[in-house]
Protein backbone atom coordinates (compact mmCIF):
# COMPACT_ATOMS: atom_id res chain seq x y z
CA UNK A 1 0.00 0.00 0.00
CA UNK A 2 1.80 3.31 -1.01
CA UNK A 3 2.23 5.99 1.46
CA UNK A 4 -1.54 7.93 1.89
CA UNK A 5 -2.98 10.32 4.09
CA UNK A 6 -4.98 8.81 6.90
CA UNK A 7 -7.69 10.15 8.73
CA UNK A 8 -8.81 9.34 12.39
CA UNK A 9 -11.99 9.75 13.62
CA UNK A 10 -13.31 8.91 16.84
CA UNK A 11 -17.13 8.13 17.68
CA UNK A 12 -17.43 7.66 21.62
CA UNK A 13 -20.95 6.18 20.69
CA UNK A 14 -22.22 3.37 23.25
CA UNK A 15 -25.86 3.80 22.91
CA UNK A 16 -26.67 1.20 20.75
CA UNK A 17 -24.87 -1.39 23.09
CA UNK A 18 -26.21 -2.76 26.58
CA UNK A 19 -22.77 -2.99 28.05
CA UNK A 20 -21.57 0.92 28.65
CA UNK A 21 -18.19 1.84 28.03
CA UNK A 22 -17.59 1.95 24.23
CA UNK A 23 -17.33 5.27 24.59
CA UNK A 24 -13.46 4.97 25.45
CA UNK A 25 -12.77 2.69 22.99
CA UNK A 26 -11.33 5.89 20.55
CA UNK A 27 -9.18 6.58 23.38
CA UNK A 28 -8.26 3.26 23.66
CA UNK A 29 -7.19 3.15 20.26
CA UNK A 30 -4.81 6.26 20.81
CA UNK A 31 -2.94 5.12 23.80
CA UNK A 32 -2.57 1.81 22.15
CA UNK A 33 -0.53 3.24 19.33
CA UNK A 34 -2.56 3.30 16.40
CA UNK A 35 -1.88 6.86 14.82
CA UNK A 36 2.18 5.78 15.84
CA UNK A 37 1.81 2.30 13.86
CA UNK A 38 0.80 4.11 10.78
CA UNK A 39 2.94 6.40 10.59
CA UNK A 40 5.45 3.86 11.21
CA UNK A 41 4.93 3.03 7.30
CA UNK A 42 5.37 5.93 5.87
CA UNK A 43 1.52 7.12 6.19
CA UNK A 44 0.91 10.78 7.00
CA UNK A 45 -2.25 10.46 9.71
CA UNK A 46 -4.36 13.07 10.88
CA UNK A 47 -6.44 12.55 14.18
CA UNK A 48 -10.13 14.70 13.51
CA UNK A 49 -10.61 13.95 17.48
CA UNK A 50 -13.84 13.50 19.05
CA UNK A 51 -17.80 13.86 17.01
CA UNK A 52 -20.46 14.39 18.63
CA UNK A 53 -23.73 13.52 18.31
CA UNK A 54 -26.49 16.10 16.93
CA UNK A 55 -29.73 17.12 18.50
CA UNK A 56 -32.86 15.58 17.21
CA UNK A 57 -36.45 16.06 17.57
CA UNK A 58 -38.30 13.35 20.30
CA UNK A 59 -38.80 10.18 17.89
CA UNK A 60 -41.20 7.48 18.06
CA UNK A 61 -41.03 3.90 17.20
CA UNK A 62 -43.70 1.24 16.79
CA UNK A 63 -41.87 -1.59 19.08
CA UNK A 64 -41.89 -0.50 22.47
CA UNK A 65 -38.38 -2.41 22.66
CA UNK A 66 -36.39 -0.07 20.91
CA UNK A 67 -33.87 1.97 22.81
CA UNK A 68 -32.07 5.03 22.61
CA UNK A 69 -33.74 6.24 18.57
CA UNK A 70 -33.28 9.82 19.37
CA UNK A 71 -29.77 9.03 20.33
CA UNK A 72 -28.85 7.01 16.89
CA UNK A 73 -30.75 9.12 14.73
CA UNK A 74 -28.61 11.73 16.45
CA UNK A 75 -25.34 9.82 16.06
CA UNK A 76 -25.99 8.40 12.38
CA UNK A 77 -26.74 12.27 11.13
CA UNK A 78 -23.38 13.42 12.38
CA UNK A 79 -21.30 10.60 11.41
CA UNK A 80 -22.74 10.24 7.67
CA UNK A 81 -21.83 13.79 7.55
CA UNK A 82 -18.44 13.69 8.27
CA UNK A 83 -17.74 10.46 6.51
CA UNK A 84 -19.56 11.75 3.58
CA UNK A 85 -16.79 14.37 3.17
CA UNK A 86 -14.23 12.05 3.74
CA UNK A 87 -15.28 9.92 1.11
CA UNK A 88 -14.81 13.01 -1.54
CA UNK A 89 -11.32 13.87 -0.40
CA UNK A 90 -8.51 11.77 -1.35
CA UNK A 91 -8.06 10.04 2.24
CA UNK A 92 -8.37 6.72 4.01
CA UNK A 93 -10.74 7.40 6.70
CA UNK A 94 -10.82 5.27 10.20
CA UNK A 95 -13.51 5.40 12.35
CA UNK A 96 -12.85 4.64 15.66
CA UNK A 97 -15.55 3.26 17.30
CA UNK A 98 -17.70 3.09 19.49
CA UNK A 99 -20.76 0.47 18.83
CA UNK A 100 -21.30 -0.84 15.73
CA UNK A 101 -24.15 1.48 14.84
CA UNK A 102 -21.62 3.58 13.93
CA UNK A 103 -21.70 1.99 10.94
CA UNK A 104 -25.12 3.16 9.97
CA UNK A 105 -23.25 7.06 9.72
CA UNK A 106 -20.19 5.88 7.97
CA UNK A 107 -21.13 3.07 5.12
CA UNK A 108 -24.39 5.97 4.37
CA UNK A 109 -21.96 8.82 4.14
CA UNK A 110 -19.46 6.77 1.96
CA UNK A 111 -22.05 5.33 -0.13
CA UNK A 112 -22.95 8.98 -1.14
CA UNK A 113 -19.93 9.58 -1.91
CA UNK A 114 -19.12 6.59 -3.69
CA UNK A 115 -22.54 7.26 -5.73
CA UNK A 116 -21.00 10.34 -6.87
CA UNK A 117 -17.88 8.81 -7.88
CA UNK A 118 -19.93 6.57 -10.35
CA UNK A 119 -18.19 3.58 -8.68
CA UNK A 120 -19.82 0.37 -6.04
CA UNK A 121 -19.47 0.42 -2.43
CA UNK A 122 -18.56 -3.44 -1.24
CA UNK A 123 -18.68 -3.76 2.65
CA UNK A 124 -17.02 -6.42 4.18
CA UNK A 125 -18.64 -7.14 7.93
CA UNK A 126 -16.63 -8.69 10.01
CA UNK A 127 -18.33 -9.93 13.10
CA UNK A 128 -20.16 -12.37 15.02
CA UNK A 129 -23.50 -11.15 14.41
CA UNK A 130 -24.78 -10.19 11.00
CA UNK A 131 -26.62 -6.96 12.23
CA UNK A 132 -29.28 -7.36 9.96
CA UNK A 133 -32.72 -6.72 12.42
CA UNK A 134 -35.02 -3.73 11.30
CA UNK A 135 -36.54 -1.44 14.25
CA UNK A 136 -39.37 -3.70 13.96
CA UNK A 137 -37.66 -7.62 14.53
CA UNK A 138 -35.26 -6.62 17.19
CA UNK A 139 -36.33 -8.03 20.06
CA UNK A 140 -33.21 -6.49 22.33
CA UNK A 141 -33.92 -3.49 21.08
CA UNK A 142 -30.30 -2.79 21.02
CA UNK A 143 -29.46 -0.47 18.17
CA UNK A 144 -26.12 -1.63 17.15
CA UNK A 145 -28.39 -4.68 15.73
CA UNK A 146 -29.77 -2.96 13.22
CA UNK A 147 -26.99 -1.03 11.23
CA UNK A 148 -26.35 -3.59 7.77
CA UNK A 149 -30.45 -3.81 7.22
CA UNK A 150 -30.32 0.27 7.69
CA UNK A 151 -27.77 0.02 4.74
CA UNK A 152 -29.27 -2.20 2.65
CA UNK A 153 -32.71 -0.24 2.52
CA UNK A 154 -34.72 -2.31 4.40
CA UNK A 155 -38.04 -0.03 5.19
CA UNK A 156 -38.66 1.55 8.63
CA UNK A 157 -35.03 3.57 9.13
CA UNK A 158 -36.54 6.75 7.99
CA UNK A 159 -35.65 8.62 11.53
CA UNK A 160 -32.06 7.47 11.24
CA UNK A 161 -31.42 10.50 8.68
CA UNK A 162 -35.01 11.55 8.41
CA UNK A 163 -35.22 10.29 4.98
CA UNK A 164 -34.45 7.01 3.43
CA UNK A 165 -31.24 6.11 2.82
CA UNK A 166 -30.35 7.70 -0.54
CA UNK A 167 -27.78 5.35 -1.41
CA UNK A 168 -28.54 1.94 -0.01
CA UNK A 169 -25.98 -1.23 -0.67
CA UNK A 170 -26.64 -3.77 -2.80
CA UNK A 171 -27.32 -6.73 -0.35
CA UNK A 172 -24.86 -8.67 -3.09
CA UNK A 173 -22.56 -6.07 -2.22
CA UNK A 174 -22.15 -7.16 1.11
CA UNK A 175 -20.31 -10.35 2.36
CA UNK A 176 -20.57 -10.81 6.03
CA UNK A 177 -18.00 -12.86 7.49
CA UNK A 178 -17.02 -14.90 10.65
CA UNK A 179 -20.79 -15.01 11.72
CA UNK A 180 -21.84 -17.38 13.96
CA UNK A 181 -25.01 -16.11 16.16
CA UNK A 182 -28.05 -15.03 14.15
CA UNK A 183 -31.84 -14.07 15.69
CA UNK A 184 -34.50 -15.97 13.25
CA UNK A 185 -36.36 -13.26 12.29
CA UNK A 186 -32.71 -11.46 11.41
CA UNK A 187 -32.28 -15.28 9.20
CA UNK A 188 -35.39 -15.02 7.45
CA UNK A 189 -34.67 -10.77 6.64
CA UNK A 190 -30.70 -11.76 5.43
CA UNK A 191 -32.00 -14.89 2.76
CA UNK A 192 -34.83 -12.38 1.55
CA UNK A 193 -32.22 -10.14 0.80
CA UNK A 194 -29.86 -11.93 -0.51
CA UNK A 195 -26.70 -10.34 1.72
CA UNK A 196 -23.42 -12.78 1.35
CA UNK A 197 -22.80 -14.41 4.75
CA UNK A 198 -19.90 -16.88 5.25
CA UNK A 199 -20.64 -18.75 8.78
CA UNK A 200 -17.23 -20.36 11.23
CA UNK A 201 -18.93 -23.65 9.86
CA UNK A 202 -17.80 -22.61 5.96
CA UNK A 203 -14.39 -21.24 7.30
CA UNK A 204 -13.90 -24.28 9.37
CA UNK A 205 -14.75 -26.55 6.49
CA UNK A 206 -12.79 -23.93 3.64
CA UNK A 207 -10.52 -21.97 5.57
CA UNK A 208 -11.22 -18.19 6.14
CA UNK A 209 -9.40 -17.27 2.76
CA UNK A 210 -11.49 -19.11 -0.09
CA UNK A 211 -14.90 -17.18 0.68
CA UNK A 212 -12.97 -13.53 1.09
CA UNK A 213 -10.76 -14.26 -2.18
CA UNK A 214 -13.98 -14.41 -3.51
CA UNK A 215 -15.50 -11.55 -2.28
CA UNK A 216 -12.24 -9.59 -3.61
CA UNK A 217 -13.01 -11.16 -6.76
CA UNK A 218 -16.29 -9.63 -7.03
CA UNK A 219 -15.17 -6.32 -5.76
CA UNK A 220 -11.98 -5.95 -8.00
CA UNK A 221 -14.49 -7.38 -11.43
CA UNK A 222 -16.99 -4.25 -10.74
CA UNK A 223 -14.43 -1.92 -9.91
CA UNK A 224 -15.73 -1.56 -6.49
CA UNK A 225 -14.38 0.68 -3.71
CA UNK A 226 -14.16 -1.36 -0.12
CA UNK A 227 -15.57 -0.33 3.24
CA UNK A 228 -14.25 -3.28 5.83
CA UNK A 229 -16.47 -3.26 9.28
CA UNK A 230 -14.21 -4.96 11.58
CA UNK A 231 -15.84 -5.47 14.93
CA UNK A 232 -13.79 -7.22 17.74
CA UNK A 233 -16.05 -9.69 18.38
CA UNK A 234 -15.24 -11.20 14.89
CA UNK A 235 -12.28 -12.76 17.20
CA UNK A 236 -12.68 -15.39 19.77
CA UNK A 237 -12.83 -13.97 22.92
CA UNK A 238 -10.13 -15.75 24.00
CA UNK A 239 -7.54 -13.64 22.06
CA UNK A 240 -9.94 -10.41 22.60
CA UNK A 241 -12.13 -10.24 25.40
CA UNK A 242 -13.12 -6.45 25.68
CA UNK A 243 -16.50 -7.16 24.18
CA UNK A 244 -19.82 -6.77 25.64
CA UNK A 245 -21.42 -9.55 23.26
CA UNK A 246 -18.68 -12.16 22.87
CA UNK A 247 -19.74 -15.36 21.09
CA UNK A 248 -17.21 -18.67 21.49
CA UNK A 249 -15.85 -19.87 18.33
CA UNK A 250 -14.58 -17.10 16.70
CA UNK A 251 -11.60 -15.81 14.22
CA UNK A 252 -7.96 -16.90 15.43
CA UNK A 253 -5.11 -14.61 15.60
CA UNK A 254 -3.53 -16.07 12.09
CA UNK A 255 -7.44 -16.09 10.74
CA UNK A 256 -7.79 -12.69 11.69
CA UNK A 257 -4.62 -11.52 10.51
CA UNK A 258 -4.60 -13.77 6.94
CA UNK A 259 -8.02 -11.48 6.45
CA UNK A 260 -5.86 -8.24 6.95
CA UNK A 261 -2.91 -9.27 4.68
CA UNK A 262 -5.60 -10.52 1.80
CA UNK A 263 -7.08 -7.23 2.15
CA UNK A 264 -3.59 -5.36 2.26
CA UNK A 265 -2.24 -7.20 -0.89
CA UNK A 266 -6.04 -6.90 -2.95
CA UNK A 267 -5.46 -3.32 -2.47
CA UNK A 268 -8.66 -2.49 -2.72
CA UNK A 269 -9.88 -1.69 0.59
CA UNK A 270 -10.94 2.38 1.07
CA UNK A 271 -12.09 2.98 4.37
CA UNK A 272 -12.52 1.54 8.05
CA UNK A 273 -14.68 0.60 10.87
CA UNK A 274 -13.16 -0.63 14.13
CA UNK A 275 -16.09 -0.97 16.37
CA UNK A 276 -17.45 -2.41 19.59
CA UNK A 277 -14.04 -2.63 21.80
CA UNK A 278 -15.07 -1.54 25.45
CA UNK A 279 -11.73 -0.74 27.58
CA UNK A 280 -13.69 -1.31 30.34
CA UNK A 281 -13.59 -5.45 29.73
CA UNK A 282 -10.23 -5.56 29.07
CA UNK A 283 -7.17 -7.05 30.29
CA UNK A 284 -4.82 -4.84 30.80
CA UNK A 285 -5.25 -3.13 27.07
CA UNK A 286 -4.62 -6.73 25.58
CA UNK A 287 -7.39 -5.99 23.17
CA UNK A 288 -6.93 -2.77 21.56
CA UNK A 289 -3.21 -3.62 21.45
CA UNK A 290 -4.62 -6.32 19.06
CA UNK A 291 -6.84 -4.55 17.15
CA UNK A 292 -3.90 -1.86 16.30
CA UNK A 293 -1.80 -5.23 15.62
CA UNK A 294 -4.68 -6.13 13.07
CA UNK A 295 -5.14 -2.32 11.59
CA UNK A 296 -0.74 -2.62 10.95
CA UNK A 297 -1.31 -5.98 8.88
CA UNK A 298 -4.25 -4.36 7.39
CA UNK A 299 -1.26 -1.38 6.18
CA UNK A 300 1.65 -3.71 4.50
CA UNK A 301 2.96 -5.30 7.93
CA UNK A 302 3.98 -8.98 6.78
CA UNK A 303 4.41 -12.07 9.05
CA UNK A 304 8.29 -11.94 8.91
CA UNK A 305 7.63 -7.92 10.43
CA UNK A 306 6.26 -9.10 13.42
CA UNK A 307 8.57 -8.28 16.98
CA UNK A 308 9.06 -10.82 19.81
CA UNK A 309 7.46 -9.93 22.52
CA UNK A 310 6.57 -11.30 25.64
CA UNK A 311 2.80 -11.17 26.89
């Protein structure tokens, strides 16, 4: 990956989570290095600092289960903003999450852009959960559930930006990896609309690199511009534990890292999530220290890079 201008951009959102704390996780990423590990390659990085989350007017909802709408319209307004401007600039943009609703600001603001480009948004989702429930099948009621179906224009979002979603992704667009914990109505919604989803049970039969080489395939035929959603509960909790919705069975270190060097050498990815690490569950930073580990493989560093070090 040549040498690029990076941009950092921290959303302390947690209100789409039921575990609080999220909201250090951009801070976490900072003491843990990240801005130092890119420029470490060569990368000029700029850190934006903190957004915050606009006002809204009171919203209602039709599924007295929903939490916090006011709060994610607020946050998805001011984040698709930003990231909308980011995507017109020559820059890498990183947002530094925060719950995974943060997505719903970010892919929307890029996918404008992109739109205007005249070239695809791809998303690769890496996570446990496929995020795929509408305001009306949650059944938590926990926002950062709900982001993907938000993207893909699934009806009902209409308070998130208070309009649809001008640019929605094409559910084949979309390849959502490493999932392994799925609500049935959130089943039924994904086959209808026809989102890629490769479950542990493919990569454990496969291997986690036949069903992203594919995915790259697709992206690199159409000319596609890549948005990667990493969330840390993609890994096993084992290796990264500062998660308030850890699922057993998840990505290794070498999986998880293989996924970052495929993506470094495709060269096709454009943009960043890394969402849902709460510094509040950790041990002793061990997460974000991996996350920034994964974000450097992600950049160009290779296997034979990697210091000795003693944990």
């Amino acid at each position: 990956m040549t040498a690029q201008e990076i941009i950092l951009v921290g959303v302390p959102l947690e209100e789409g989570a039921p575990t609080r704390g999220c909201c250090m996780g951009p801070d976490a990423y900072r003491t843990a290095g990240l801005r130092q590990e890119l420029e470490a390659f060569g990368h000029s990085v700029r850190d934006l600092g903190n957004l915050r989350k606009e006002e809204v007017e009171p919203l209602t909802c039709g599924n007295p289960a929903v939490k916090n709408l006011e709060a994610m319209a607020g946050w998805t307004r001011s984040i698709s903003k930003c990231s909308s401007k980011l995507g017109r600039d020559p820059v890498f943009p990183i947002f530094m999450g925060g719950d995974h609703a943060l997505a719903a600001g970010s892919v929307a603001g890029l996918a404008e852009a992109a739109a205007e480009s005249g070239r695809p948004l791809f998303v690769l989702w890496l996570d446990a959960h496929p995020d795929f429930n509408t305001l009306e099948s949650t059944e938590s009621g926990n926002l950062h559930g709900t982001p993907l179906a938000f993207l893909c224009g699934l009806p009902g979002f209409d308070s998130y930006l208070g309009e649809p979603v001008r640019h929605p992704l094409a559910p084949e667009h979309v390849e959502v990896l490493g999932v392994r914990s799925i609500d049935a109505k959130e089943r039924q919604l994904l086959v209808k609309a026809g989102a890629g989803v490769s479950d542990m049970r493919r990569i454990d039969e496969e291997g986690i690199g036949a069903p992203l080489r594919q995915f790259l395939d697709r992206v690199k035929r159409h000319n596609g511009l890549l948005h990667v959603s990493l969330d840390v509960d993609f890994l096993d909790p084992g290796i990264a534990p500062a998660v308030g919705t850890t699922v057993p069975g998840g990505a290794t270190f070498r999986e998880a890292h293989l996924v970052m060097e495929m993506l470094h050498d495709s060269g096709l990815v454009s943009s960043l999530d890394l969402v849902e690490l709460n510094p509040f569950l950790d041990d002793r930073g061990r997460t974000a220290r991996l996350m920034v580990d994964l974000v450097a493989s992600l950049f160009g560093r290779r296997v034979f890079d990697r210091p000795t070090r003693s944990f």
